[in-house]
PDB file of N, CA and C in Angstrom:
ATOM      1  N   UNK A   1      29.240 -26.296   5.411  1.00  0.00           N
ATOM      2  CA  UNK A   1      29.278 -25.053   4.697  1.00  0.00           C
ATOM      3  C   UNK A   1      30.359 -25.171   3.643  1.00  0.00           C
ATOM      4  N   UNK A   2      29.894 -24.921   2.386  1.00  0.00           N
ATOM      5  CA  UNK A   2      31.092 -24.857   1.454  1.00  0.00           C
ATOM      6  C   UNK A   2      31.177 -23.180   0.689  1.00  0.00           C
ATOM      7  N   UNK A   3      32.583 -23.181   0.636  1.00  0.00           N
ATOM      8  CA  UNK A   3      32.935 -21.906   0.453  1.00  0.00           C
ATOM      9  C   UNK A   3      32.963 -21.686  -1.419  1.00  0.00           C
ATOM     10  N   UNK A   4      32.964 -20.282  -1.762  1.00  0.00           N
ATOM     11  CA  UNK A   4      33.151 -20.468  -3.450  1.00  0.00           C
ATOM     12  C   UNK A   4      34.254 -21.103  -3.272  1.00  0.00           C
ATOM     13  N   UNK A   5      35.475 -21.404  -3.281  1.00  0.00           N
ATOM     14  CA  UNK A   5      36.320 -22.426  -3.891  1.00  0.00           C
ATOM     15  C   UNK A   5      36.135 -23.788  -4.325  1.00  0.00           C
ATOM     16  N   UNK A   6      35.416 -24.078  -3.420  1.00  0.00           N
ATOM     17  CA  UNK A   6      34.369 -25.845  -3.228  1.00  0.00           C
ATOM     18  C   UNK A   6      35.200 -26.264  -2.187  1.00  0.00           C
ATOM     19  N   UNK A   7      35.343 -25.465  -0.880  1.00  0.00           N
ATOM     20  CA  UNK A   7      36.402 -26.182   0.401  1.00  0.00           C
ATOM     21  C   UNK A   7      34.739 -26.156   1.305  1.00  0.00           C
ATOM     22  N   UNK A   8      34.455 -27.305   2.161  1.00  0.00           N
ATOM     23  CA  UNK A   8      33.881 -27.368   3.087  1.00  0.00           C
ATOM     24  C   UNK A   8      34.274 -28.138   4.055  1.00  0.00           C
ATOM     25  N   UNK A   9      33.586 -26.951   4.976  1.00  0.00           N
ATOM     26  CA  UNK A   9      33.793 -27.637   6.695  1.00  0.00           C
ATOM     27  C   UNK A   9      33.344 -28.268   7.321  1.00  0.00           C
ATOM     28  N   UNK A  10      33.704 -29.306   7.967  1.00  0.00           N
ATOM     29  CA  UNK A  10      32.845 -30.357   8.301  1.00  0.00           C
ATOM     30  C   UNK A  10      33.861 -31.397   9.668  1.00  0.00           C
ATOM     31  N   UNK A  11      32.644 -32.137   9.815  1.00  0.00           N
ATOM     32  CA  UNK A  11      33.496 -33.153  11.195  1.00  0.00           C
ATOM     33  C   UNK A  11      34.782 -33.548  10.705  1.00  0.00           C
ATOM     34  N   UNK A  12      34.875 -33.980   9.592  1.00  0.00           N
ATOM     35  CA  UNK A  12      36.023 -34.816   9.090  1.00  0.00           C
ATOM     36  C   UNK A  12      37.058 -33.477   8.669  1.00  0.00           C
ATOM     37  N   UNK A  13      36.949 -32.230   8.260  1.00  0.00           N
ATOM     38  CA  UNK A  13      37.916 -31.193   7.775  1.00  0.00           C
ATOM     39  C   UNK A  13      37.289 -29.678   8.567  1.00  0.00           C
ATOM     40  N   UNK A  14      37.422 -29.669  10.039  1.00  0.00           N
ATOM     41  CA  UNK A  14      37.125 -28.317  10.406  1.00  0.00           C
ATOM     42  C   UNK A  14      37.452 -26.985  10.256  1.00  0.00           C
ATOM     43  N   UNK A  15      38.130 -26.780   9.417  1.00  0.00           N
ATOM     44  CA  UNK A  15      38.877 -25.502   9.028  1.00  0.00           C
ATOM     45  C   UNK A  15      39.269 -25.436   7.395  1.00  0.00           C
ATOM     46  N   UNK A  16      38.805 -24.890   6.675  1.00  0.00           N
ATOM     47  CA  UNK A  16      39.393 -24.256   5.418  1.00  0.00           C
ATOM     48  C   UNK A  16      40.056 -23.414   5.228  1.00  0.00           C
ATOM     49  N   UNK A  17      40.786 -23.325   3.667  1.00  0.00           N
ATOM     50  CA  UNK A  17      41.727 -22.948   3.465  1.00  0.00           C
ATOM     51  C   UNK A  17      41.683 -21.050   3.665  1.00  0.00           C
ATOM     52  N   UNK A  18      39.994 -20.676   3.070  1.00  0.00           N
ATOM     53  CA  UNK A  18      39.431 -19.271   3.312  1.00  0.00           C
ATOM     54  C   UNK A  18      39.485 -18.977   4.381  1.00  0.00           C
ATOM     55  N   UNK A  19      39.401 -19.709   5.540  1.00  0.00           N
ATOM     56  CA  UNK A  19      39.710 -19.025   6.758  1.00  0.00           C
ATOM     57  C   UNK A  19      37.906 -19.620   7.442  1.00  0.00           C
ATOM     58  N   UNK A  20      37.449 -20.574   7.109  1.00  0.00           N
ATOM     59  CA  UNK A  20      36.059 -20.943   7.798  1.00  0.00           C
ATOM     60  C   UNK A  20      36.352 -22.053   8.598  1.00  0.00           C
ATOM     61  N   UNK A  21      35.733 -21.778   9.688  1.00  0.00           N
ATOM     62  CA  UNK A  21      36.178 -22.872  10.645  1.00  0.00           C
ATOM     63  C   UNK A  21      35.058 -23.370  11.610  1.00  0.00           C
ATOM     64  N   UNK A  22      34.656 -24.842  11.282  1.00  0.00           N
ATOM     65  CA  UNK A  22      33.417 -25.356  12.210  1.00  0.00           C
ATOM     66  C   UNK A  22      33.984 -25.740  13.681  1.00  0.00           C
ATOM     67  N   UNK A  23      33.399 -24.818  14.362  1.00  0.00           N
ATOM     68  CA  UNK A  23      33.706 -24.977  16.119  1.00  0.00           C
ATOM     69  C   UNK A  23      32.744 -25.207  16.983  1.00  0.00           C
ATOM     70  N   UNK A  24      31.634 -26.346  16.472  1.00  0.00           N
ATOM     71  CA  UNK A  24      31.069 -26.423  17.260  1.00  0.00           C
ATOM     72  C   UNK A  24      30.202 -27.493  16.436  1.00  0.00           C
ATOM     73  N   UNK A  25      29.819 -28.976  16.815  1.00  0.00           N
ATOM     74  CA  UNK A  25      29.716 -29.976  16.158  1.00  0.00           C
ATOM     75  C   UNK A  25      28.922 -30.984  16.617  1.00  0.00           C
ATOM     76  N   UNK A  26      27.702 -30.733  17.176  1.00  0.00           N
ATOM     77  CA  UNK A  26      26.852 -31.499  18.308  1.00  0.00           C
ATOM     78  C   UNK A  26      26.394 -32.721  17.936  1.00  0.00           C
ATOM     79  N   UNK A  27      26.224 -34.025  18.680  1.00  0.00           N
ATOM     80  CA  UNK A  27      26.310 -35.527  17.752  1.00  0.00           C
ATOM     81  C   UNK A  27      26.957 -36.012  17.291  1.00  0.00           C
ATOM     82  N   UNK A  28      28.169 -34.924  16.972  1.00  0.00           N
ATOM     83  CA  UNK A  28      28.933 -35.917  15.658  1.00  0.00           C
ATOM     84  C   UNK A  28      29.656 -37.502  16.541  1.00  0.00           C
ATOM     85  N   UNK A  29      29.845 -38.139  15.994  1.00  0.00           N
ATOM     86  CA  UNK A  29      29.862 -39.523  16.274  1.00  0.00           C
ATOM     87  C   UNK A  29      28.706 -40.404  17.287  1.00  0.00           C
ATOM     88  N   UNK A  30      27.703 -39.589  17.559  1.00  0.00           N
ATOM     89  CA  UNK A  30      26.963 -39.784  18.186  1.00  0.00           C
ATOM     90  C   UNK A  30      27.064 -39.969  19.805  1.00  0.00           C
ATOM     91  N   UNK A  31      28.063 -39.758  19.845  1.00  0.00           N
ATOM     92  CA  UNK A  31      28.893 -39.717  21.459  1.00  0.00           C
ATOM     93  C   UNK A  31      27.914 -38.198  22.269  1.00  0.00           C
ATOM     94  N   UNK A  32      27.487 -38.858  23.701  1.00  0.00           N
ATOM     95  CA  UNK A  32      26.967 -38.248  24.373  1.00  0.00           C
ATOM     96  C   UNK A  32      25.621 -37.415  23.356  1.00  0.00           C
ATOM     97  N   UNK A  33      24.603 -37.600  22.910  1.00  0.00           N
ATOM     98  CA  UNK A  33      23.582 -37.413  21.836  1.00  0.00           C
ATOM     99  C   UNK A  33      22.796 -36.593  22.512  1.00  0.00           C
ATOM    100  N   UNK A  34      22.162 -35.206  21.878  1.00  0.00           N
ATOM    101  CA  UNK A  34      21.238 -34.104  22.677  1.00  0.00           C
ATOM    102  C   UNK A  34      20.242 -34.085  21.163  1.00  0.00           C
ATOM    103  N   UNK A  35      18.912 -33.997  22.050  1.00  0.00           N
ATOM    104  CA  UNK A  35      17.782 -33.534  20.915  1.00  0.00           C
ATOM    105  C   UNK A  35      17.592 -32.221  20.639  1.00  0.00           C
ATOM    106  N   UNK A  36      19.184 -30.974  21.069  1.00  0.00           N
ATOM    107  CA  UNK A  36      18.664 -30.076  20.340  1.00  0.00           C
ATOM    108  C   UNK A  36      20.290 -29.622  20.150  1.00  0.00           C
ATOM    109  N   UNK A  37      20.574 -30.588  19.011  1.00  0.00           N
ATOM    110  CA  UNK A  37      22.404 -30.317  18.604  1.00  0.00           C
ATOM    111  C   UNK A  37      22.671 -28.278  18.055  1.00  0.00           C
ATOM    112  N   UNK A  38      23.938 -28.580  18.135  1.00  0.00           N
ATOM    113  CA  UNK A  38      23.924 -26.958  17.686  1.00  0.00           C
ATOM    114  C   UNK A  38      25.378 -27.239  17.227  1.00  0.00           C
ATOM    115  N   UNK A  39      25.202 -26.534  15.675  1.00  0.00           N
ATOM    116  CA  UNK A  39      26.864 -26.788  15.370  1.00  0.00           C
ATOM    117  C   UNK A  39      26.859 -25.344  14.555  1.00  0.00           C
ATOM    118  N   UNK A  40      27.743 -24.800  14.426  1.00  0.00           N
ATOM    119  CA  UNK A  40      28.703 -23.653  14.148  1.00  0.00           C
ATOM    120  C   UNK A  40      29.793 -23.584  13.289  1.00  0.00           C
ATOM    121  N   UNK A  41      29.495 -23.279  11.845  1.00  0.00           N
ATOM    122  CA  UNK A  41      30.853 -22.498  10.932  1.00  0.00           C
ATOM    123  C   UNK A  41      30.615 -21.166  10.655  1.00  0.00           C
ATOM    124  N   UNK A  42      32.028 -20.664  10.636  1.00  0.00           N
ATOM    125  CA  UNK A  42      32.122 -19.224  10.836  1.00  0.00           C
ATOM    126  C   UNK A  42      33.124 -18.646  10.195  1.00  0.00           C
ATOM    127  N   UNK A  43      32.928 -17.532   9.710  1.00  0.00           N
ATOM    128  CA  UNK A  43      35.118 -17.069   9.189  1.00  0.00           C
ATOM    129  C   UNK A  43      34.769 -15.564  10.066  1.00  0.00           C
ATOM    130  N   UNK A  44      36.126 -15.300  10.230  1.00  0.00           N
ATOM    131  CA  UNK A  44      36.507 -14.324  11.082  1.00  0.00           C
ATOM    132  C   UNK A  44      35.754 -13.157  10.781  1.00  0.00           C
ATOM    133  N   UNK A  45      35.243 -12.132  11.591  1.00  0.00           N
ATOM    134  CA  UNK A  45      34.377 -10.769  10.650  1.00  0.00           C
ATOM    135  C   UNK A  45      35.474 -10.352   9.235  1.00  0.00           C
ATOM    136  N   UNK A  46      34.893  -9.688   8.558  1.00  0.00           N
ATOM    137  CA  UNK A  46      35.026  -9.180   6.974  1.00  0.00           C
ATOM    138  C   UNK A  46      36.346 -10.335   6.291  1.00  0.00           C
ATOM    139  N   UNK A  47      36.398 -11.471   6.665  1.00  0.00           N
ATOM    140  CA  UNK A  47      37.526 -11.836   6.203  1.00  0.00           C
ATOM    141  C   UNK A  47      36.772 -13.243   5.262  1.00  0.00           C
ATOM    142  N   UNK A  48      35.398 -13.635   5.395  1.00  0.00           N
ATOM    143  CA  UNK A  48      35.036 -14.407   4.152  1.00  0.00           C
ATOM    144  C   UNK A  48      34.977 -13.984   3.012  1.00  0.00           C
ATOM    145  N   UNK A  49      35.164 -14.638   2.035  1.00  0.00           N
ATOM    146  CA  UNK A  49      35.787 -14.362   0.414  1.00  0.00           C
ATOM    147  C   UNK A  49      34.907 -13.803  -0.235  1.00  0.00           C
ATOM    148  N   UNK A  50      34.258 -13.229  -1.034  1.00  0.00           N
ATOM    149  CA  UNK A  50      32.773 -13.000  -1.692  1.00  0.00           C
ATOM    150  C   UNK A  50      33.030 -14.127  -2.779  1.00  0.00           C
ATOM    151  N   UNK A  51      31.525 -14.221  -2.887  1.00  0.00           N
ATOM    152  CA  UNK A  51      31.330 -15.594  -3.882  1.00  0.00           C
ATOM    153  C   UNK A  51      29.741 -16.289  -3.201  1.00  0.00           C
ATOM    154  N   UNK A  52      29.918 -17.608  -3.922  1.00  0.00           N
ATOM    155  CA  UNK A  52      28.855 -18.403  -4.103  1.00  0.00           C
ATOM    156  C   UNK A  52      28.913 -19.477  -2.610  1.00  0.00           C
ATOM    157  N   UNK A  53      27.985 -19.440  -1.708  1.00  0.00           N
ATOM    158  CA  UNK A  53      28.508 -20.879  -0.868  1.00  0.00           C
ATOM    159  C   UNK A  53      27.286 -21.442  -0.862  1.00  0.00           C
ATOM    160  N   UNK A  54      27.538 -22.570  -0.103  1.00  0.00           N
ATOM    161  CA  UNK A  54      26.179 -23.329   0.260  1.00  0.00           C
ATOM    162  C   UNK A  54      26.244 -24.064   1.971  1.00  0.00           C
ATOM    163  N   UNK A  55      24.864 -24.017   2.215  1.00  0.00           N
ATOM    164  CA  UNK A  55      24.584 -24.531   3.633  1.00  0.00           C
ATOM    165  C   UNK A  55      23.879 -25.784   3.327  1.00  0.00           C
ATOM    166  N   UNK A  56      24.861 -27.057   4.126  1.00  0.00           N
ATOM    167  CA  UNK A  56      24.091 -27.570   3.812  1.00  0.00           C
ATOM    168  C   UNK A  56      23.685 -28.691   5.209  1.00  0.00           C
ATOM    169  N   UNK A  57      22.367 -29.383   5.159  1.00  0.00           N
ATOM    170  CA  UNK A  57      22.416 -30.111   5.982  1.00  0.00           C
ATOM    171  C   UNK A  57      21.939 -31.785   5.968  1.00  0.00           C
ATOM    172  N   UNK A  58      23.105 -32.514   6.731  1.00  0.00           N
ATOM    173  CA  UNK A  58      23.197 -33.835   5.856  1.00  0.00           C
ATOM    174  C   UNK A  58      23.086 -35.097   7.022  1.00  0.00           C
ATOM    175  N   UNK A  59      21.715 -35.837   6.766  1.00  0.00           N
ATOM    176  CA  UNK A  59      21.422 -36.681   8.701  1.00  0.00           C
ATOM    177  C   UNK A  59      22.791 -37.843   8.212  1.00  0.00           C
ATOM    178  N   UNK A  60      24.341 -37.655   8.334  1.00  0.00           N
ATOM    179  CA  UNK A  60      25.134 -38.339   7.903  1.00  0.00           C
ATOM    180  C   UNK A  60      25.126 -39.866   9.008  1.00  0.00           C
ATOM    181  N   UNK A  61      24.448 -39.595   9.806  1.00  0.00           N
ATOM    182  CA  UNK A  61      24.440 -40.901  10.596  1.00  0.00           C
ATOM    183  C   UNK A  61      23.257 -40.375  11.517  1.00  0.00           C
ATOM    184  N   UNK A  62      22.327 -41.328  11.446  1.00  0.00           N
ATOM    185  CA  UNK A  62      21.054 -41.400  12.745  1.00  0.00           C
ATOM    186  C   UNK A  62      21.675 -41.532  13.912  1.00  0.00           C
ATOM    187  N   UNK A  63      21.781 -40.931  15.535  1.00  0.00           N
ATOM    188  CA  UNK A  63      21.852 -41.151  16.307  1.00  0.00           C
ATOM    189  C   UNK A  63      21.054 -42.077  17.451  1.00  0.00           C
ATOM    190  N   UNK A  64      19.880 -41.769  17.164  1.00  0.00           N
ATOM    191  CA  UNK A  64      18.382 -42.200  18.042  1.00  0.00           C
ATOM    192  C   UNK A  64      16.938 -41.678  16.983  1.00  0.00           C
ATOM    193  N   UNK A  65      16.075 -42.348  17.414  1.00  0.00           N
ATOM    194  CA  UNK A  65      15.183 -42.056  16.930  1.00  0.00           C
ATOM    195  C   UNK A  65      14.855 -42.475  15.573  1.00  0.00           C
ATOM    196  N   UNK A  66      13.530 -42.602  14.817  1.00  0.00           N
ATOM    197  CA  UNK A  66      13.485 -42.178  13.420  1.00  0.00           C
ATOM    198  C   UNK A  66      12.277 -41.429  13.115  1.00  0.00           C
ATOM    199  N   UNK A  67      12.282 -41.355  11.970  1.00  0.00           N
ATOM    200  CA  UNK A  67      10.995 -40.294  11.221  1.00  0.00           C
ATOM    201  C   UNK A  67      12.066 -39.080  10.903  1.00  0.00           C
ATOM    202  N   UNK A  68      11.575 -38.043  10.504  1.00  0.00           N
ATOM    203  CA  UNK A  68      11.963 -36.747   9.529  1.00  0.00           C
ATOM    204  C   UNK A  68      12.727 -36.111  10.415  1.00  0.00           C
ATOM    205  N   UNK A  69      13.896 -35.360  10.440  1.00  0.00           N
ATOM    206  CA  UNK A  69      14.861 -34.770  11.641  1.00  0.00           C
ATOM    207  C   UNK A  69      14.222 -33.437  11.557  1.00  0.00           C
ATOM    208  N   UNK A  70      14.013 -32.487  12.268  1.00  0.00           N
ATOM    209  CA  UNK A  70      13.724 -30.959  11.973  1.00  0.00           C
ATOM    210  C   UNK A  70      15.197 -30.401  12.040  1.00  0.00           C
ATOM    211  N   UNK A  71      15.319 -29.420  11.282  1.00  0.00           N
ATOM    212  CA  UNK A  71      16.483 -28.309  11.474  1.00  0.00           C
ATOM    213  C   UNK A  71      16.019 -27.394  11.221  1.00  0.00           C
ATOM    214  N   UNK A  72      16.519 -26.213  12.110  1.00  0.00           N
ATOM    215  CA  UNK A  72      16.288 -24.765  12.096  1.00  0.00           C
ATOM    216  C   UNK A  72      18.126 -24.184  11.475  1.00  0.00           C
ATOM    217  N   UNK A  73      18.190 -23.266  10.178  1.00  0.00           N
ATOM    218  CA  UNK A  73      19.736 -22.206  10.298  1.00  0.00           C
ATOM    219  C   UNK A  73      19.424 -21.354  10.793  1.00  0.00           C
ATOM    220  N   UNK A  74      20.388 -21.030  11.320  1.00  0.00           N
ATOM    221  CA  UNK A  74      20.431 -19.347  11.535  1.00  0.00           C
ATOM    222  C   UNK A  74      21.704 -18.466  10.845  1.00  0.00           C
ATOM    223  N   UNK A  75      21.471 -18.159   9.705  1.00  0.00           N
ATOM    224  CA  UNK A  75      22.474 -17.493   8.630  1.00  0.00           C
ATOM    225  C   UNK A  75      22.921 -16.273   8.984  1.00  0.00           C
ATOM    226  N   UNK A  76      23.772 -15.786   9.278  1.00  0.00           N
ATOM    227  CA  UNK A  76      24.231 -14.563   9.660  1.00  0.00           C
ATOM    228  C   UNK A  76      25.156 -13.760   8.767  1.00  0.00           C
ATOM    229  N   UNK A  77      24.979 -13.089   7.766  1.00  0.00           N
ATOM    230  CA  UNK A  77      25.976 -12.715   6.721  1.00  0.00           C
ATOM    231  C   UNK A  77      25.854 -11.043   6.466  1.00  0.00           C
ATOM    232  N   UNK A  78      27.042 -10.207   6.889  1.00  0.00           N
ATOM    233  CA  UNK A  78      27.373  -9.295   6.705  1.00  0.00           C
ATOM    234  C   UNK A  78      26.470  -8.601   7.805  1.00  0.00           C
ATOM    235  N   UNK A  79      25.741  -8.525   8.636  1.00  0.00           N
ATOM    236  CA  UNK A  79      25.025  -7.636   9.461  1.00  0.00           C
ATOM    237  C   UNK A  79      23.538  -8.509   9.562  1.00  0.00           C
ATOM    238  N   UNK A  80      23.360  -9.490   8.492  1.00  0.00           N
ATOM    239  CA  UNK A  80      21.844  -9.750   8.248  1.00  0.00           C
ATOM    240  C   UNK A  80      21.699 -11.319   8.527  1.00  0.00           C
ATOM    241  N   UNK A  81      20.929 -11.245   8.970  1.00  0.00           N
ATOM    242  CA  UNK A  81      20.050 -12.907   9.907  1.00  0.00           C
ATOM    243  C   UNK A  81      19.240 -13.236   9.138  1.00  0.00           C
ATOM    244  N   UNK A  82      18.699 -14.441   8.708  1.00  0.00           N
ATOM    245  CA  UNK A  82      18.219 -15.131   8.039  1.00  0.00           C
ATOM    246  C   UNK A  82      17.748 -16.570   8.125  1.00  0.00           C
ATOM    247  N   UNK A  83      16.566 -17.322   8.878  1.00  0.00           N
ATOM    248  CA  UNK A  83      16.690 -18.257   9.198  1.00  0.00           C
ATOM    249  C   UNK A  83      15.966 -19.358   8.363  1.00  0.00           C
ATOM    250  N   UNK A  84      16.523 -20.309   8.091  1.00  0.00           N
ATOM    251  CA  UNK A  84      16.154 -21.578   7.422  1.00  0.00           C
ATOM    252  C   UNK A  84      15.804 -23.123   7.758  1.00  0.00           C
ATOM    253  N   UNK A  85      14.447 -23.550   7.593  1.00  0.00           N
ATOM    254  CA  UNK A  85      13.773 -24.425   8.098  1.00  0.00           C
ATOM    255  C   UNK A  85      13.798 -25.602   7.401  1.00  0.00           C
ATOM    256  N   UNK A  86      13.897 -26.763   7.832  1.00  0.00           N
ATOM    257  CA  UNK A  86      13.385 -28.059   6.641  1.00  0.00           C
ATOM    258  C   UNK A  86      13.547 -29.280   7.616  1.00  0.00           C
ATOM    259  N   UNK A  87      13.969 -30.296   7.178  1.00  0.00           N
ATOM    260  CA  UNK A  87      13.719 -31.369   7.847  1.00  0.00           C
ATOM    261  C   UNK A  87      14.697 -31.998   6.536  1.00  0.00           C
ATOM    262  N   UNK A  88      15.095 -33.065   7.139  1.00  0.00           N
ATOM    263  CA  UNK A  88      16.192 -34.348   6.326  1.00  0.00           C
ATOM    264  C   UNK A  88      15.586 -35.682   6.900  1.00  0.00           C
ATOM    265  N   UNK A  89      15.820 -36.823   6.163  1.00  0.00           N
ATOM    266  CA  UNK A  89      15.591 -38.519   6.766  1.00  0.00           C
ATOM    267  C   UNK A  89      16.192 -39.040   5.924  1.00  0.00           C
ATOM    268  N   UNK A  90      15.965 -40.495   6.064  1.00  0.00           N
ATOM    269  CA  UNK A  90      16.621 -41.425   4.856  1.00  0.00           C
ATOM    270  C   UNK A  90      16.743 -41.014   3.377  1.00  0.00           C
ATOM    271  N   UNK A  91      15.352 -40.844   3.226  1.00  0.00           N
ATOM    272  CA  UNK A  91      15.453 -40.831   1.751  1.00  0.00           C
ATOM    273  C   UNK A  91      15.579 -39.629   1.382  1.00  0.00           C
ATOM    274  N   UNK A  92      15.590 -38.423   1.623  1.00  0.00           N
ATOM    275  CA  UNK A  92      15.997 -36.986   1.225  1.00  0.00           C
ATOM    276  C   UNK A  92      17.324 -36.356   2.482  1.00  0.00           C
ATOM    277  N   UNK A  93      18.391 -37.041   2.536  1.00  0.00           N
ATOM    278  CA  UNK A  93      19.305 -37.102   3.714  1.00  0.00           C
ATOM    279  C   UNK A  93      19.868 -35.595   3.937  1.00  0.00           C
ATOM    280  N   UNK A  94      19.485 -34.618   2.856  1.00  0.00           N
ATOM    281  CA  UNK A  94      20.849 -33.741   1.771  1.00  0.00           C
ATOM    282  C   UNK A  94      19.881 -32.442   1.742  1.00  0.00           C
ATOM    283  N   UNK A  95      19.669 -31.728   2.894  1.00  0.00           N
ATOM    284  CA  UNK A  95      18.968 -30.186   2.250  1.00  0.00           C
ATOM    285  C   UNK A  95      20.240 -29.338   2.210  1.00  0.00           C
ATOM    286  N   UNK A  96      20.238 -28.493   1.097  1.00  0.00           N
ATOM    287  CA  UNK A  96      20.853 -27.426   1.158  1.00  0.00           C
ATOM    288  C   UNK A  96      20.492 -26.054   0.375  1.00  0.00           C
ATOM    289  N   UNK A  97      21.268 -25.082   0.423  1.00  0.00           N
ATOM    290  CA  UNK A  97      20.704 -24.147   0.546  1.00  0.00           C
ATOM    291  C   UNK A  97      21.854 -23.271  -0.100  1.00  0.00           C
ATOM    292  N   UNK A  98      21.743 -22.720  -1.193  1.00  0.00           N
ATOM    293  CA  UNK A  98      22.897 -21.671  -1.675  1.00  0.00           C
ATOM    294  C   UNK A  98      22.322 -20.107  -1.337  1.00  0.00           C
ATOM    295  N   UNK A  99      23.632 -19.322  -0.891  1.00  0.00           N
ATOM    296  CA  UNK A  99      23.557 -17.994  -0.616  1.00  0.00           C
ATOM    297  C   UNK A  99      24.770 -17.305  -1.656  1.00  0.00           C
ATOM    298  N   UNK A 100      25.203 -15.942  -1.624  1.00  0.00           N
ATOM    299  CA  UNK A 100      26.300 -15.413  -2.247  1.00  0.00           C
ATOM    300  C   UNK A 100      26.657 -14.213  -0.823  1.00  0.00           C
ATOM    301  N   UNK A 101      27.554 -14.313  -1.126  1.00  0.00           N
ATOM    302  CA  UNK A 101      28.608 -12.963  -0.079  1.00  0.00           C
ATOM    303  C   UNK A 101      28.885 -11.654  -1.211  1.00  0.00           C
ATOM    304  N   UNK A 102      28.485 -10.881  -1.571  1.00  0.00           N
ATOM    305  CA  UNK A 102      28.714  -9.882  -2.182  1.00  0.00           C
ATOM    306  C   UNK A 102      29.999  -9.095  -2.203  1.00  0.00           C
ATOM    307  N   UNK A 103      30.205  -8.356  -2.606  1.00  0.00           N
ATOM    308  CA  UNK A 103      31.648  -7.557  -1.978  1.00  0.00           C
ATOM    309  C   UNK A 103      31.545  -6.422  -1.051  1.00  0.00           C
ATOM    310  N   UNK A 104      31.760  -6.248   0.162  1.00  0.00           N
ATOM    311  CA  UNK A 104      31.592  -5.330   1.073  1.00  0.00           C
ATOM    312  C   UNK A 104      31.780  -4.394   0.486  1.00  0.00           C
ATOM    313  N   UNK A 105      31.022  -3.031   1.056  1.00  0.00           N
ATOM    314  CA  UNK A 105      30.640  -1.705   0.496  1.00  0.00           C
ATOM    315  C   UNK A 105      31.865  -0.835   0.913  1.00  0.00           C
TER     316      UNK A 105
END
């Protein structure tokens, strides 16, 4: 997830400077490997920045298997759910997905 500043969270930097923090990171190094990973960034209620971000999702290392990975999001922003479907592999490794945070009412 990258925030409008261009800070994203990730295995290698779990916490940004906005206050987003990935707590939950399934596969990463491929240690102990599940076919239905679940990972989690989040900022505290009303305390993400308004602006531009992006979701993104990136097969940064194959664990098992090959052919097309499925991913399901589940976007949760300001009260509202939103879920997003696609698939990543070798050659298209990189889906992502831009949203905006508006300014609370």
């Amino acid at each position: 997830m990258t925030d409008p500043s261009g800070d994203t969270a990730t295995f290698f930097n779990p916490s940004v400077a906005s206050g987003g923090q990935l707590d939950v990171d399934a596969n990463a190094g491929c240690g102990n490997p599940t076919q239905i990973p679940i990972e989690n960034v989040f900022w505290p209620p009303t305390q993400a920045p308004q602006g531009d971000y992006t979701v993104s999702v990136n097969l940064f290392a194959r664990c098992q298997g090959s052919g097309p990975v499925s991913f399901t999001i589940t976007l949760l922003v300001q009260g509202n759910t939103q879920t997003l479907t696609g698939t990543v592999d070798e050659q298209n490794p990189i889906a992502t997905f831009p949203f905006s945070l508006p300014q609370q009412q």
